[in-house]
Each structure stands twice: as C-alpha cells, then as structure tokens.
Protein backbone atom coordinates (compact mmCIF):
# COMPACT_ATOMS: atom_id res chain seq x y z
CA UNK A 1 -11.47 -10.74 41.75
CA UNK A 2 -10.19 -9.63 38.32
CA UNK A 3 -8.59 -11.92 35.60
CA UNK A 4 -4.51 -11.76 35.02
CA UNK A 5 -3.39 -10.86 31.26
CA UNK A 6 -2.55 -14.40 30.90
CA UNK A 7 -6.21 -15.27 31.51
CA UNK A 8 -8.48 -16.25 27.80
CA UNK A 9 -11.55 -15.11 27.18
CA UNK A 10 -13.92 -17.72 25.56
CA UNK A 11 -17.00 -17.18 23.93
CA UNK A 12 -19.61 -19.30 23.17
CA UNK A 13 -23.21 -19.87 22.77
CA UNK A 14 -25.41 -19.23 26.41
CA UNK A 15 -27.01 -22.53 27.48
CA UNK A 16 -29.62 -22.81 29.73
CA UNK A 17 -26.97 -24.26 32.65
CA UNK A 18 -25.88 -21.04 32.23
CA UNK A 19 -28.84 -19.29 34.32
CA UNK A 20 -26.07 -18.87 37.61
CA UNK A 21 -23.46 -16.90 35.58
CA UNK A 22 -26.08 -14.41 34.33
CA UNK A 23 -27.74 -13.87 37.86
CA UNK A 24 -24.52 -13.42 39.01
CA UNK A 25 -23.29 -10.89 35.88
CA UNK A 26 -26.99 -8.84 36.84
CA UNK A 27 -26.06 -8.89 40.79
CA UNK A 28 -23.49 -6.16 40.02
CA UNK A 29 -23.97 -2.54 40.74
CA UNK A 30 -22.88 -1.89 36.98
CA UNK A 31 -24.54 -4.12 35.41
CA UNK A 32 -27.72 -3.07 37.50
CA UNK A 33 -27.12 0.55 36.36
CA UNK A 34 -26.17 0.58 33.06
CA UNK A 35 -28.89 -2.11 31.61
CA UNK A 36 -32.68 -2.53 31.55
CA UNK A 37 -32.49 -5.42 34.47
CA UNK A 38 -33.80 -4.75 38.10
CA UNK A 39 -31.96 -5.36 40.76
CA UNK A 40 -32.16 -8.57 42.76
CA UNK A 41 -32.09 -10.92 39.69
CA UNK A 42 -34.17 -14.30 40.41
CA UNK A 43 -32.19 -17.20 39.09
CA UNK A 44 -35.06 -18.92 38.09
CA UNK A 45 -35.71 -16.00 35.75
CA UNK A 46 -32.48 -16.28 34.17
CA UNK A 47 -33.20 -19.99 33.90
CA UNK A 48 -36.38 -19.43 32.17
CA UNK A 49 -35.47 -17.07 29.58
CA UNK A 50 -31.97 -18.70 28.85
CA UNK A 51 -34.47 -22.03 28.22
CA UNK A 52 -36.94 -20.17 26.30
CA UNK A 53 -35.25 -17.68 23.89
CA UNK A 54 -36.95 -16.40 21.46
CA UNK A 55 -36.64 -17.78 17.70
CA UNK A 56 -33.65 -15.98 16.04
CA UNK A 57 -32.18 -14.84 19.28
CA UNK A 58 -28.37 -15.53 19.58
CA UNK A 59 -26.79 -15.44 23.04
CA UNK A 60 -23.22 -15.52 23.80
CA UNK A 61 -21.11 -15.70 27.31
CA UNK A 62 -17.38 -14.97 27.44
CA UNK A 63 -15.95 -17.14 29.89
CA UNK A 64 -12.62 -16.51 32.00
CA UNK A 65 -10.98 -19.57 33.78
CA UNK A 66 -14.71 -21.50 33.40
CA UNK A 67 -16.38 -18.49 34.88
CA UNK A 68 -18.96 -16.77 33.10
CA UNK A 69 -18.07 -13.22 32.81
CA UNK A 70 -20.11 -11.90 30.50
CA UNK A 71 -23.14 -11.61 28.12
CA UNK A 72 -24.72 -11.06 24.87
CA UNK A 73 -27.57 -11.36 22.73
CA UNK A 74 -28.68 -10.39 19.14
CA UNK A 75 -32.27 -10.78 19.02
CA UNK A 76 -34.22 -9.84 15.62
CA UNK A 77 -35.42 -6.21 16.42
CA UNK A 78 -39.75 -6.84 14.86
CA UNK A 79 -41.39 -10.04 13.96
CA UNK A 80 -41.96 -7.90 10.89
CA UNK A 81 -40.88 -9.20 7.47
CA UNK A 82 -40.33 -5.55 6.85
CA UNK A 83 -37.43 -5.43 10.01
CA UNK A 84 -35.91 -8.90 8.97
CA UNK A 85 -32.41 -7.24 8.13
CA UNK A 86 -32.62 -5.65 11.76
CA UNK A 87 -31.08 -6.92 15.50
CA UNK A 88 -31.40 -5.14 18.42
CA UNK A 89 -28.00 -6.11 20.76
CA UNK A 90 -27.30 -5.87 24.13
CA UNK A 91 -24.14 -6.84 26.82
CA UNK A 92 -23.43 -6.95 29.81
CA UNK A 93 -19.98 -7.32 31.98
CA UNK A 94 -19.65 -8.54 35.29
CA UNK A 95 -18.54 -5.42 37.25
CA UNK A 96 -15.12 -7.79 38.31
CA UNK A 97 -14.19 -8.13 34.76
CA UNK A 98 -14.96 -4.61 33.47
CA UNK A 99 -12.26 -3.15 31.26
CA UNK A 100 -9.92 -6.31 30.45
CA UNK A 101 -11.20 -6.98 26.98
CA UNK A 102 -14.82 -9.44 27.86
CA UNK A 103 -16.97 -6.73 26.17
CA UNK A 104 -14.77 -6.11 23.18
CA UNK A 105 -14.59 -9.97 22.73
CA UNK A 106 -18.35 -10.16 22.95
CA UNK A 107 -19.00 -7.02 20.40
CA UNK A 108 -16.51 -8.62 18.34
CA UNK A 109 -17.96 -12.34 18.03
CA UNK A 110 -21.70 -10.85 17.97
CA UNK A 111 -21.07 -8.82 14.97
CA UNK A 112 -18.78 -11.71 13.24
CA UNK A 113 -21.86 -14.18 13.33
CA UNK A 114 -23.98 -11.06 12.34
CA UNK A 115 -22.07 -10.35 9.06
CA UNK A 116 -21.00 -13.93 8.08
CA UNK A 117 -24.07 -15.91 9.34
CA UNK A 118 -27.21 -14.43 9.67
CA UNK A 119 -29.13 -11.95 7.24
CA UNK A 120 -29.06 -8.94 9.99
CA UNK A 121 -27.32 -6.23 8.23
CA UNK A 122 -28.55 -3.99 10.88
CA UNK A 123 -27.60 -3.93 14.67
CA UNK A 124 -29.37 -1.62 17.35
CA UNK A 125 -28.63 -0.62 20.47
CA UNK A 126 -29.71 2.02 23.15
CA UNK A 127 -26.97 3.00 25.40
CA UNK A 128 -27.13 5.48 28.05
CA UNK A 129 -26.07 8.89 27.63
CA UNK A 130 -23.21 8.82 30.34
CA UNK A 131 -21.62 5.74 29.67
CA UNK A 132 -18.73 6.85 28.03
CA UNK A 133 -16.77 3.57 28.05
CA UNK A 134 -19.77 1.69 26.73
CA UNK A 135 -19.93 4.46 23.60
CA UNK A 136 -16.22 4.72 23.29
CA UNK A 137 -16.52 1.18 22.61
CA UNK A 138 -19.08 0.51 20.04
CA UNK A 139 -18.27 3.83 18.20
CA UNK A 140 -14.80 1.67 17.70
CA UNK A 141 -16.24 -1.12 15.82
CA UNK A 142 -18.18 0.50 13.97
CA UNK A 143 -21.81 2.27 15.49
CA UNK A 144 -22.91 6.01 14.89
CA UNK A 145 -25.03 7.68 16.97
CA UNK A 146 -28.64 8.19 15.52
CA UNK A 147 -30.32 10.29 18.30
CA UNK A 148 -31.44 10.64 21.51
CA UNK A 149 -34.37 9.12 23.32
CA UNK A 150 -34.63 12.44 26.49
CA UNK A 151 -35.84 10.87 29.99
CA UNK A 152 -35.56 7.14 28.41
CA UNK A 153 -35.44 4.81 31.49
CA UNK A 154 -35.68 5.45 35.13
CA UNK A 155 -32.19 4.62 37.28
CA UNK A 156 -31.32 5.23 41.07
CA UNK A 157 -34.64 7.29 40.92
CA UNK A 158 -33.89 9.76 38.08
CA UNK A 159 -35.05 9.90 34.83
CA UNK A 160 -31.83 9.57 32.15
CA UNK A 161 -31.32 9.74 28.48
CA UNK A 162 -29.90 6.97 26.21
CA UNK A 163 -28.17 7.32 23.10
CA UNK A 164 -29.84 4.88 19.70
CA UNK A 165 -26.58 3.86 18.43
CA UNK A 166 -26.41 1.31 14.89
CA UNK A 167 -24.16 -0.41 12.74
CA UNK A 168 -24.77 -1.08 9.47
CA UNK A 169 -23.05 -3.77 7.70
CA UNK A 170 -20.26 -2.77 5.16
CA UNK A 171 -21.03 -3.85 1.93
CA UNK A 172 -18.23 -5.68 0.20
C-alpha cells in the first residue's frame, strides 16, 4: 500500500510509542538489506532503544496518513570532545513508501536541525556500494564520497562494500 500525491509527509521527533512503526519499517526486505538491522526485528527491542536513546541522539519519523513510514537518527559520532562537531546519520524507508519523497523529507529535516540547532557541523554516513538511489540521494543535498570500506558488512551471505559518505556544513 503506497501513499497518493495528495498524501503529507510529517516529521517529527520518534517517541517511545513509536516502537510498532519501526519494527514494522525493519520487517521489510529493503530495509533488512540495505541497513545494519537483522531480520526479524523484536518489538520490544525497538521499544527499548526508542526509550533509551543515547544523550545527543535525535530521532525523527515521517508519518503518512498517521502511519509511520519512516526513520532517522543523528547520533553524535565519539563521546570524544575531540568528535563533538561530528554525527553519524542513518534512515530508513518502509519498503511501501520507497521513492515518494519520505527519505528526502527525512534528509532534509535531519540536516535543518543539524545546521540551525545543534553544533554538528559534520554528518557521517556509510552507505552501501550498490544502492544507487540511496547515493543519488544524499550526493543531492549535499554529501561527497570519502572512500570505501571493501567487504564492510555481511548481507544475504556475501560480503559487500559501503561507501563513507559526509557533509560538511557550509559556512555562511
């Protein structure tokens, strides 16, 4: 079930109610592929980290029609003083909802409270190597590629590479 074009997307802050929604986003083949998660996602899991984040960690969920579609975080990237300025970011889609807009909306919103609200003038990501959409899209607001990590994580048994992408704040 996808969303029509006359369908918003809202964002706003993850709560720990939220724990379903996410389960649900990491129950997709996608989502299961393309991220760090395992499959078969325990809810109580969810619930636990979404009730325990750690200090400094932002979390976002785009919303379609009250349904959570999608997720975010910006979590600092060291407990270092030294890596203060730095955020590692990840996202996730639910495979439903891939390709109308939810991760653009999420990108967009993560890296607004980035630049006008917190001191990270540094965002990190890994991606992997053969997700072109995924690159396509965070080359478009604004990441470069800064190498390649070879046989990074395994998936579906095999051993693939992933792509350290950042964006660095403009100054201004």
């Amino acid at each position: 079930m996808g969303s029509s074009a006359d369908e918003a997307i809202t964002i706003r802050r993850a709560e720990p109610s939220d724990y379903e929604g996410y389960a649900s986003v990491f129950e997709g083949a996608t989502a299961q592929s393309e991220t760090m998660q395992l499959p078969f996602p325990s809810r109580e899991v969810w619930k636990k980290r979404l009730a325990e984040a750690p200090p400094g960690a932002h979390q976002l969920v785009a919303l379609i029609g009250g349904r959570l579609v999608g997720n975010s975080g910006l979590m600092p990237a060291h407990h270092s003083p030294r890596r203060a300025h730095a955020a590692h970011f990840g996202l996730s889609v639910h495979d439903d909802f891939q390709g109308k807009g939810v991760g653009r909306a999420l990108i967009t919103a993560v890296i607004d409270l980035a630049d006008r609200w917190t001191p990270f003038t540094r965002i990190e990501l890994t991606v992997f190597h053969d997700n072109a959409r995924a690159i396509a899209l965070y080359k478009s607001v604004g990441f470069e590629q800064e190498g390649v990590f070879r046989q990074y994580v395994l998936r579906n048994g095999v051993y693939v590479d992933a792509i350290a992408m950042a964006r660095i704040r403009p100054k201004g």
